[in-house]
C-alpha atoms as a PDB file:
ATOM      1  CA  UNK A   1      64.463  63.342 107.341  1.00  0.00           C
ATOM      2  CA  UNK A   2      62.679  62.650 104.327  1.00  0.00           C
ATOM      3  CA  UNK A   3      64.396  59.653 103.195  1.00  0.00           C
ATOM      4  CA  UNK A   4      63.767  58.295 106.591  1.00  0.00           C
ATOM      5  CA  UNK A   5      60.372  58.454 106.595  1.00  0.00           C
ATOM      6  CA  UNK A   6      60.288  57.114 103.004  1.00  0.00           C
ATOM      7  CA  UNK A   7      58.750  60.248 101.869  1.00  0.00           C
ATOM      8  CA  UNK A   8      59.022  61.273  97.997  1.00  0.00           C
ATOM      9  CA  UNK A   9      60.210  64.607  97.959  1.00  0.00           C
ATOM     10  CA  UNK A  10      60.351  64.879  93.793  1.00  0.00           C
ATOM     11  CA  UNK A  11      57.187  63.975  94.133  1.00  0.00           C
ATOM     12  CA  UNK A  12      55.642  66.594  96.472  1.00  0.00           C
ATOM     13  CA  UNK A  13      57.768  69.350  95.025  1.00  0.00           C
ATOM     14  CA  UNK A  14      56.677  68.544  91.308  1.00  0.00           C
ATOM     15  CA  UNK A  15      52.679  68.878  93.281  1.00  0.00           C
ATOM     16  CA  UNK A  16      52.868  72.296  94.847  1.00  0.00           C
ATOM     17  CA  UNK A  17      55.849  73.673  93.413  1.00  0.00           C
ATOM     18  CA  UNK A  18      54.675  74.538  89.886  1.00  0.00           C
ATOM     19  CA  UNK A  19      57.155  76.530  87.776  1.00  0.00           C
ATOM     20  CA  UNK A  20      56.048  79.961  88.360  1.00  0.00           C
ATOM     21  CA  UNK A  21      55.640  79.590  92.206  1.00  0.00           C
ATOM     22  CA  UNK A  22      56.127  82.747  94.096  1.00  0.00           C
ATOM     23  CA  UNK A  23      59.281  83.114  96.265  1.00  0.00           C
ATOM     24  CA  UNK A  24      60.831  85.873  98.152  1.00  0.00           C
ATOM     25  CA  UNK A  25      64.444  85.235  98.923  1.00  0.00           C
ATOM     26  CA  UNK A  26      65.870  86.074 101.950  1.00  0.00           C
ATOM     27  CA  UNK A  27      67.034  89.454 102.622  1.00  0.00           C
ATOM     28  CA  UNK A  28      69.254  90.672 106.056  1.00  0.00           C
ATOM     29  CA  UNK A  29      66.787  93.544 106.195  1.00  0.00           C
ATOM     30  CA  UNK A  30      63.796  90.888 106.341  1.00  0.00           C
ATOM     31  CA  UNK A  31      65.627  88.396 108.014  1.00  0.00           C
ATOM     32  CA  UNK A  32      63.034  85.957 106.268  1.00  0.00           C
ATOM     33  CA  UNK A  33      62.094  83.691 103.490  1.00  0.00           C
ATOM     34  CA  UNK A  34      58.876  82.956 101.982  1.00  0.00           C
ATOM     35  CA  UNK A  35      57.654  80.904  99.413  1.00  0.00           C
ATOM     36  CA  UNK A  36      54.105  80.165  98.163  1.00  0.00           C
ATOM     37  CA  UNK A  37      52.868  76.733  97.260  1.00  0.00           C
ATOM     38  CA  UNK A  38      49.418  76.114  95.725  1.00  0.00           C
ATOM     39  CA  UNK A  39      47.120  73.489  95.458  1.00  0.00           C
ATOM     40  CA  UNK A  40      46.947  72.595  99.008  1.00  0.00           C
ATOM     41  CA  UNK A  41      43.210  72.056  98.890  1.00  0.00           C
ATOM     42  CA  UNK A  42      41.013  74.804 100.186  1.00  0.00           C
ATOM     43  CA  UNK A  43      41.492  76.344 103.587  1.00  0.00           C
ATOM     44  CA  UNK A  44      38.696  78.027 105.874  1.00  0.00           C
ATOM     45  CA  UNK A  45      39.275  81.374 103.905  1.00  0.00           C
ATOM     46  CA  UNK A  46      38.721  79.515 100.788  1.00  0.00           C
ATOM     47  CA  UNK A  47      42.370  79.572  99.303  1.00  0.00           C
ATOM     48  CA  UNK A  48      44.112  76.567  97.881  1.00  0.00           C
ATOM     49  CA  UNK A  49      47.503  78.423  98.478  1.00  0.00           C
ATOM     50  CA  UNK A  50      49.864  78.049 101.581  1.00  0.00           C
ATOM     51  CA  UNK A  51      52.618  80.558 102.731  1.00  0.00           C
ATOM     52  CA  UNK A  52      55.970  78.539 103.737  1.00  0.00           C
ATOM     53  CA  UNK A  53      58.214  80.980 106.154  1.00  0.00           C
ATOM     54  CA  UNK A  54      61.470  80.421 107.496  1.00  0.00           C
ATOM     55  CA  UNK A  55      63.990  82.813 109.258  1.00  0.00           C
ATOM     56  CA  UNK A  56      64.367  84.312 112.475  1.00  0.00           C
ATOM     57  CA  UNK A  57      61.973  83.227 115.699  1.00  0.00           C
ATOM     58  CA  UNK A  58      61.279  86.719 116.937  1.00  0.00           C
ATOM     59  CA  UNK A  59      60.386  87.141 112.652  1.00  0.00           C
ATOM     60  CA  UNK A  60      58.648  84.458 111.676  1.00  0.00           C
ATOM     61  CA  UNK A  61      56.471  84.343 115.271  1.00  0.00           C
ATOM     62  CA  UNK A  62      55.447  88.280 114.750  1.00  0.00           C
ATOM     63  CA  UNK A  63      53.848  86.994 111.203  1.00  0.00           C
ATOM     64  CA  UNK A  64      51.930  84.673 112.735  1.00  0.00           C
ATOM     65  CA  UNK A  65      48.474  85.171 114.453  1.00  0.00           C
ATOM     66  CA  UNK A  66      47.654  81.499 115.057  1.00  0.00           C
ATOM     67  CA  UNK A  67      49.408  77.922 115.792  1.00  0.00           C
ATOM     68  CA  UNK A  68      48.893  74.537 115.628  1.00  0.00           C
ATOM     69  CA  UNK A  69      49.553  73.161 119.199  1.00  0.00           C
ATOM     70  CA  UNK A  70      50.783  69.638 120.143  1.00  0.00           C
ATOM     71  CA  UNK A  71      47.129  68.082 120.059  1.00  0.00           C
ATOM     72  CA  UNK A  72      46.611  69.268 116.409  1.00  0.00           C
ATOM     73  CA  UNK A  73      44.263  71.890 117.133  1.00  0.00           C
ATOM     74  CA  UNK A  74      44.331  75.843 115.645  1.00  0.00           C
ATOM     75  CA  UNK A  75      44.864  78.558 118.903  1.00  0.00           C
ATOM     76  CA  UNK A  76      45.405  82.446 118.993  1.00  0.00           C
ATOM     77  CA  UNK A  77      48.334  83.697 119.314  1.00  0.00           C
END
């Protein structure tokens, strides 16, 4: 996907994915990954970190208390 949209991945890993970046590997028990990126630019909370989580739906939803909908705008779960 990235190569199709011409997209330099190095390049964006090298940016937020500094050597001492924070993961959490995926456990069964968990049934989750995270990993934190920095330097996003500050958020409404004032952070310039993100958290990046993938695993299962029923997980990953029940960690979440908002979502970006299809128009681009921030709603309460």
């Amino acid at each position: 996907m990235m190569v199709k949209l011409d997209v330099d991945f190095e390049g964006v890993r090298g940016k937020h994915l500094h050597e001492d970046f924070t993961r959490f590997h995926f456990t069964s028990k968990r049934k989750r990954m995270s990993s934190i990126i920095s330097d996003c630019g500050e958020t409404e909370h004032g952070y310039d970190r993100r958290i990046h989580l993938k695993g299962a739906s029923e997980i990953v939803l029940g960690s979440c208390t908002h979502f970006i909908n299809a128009k681009g705008v921030k709603e309460v779960l």
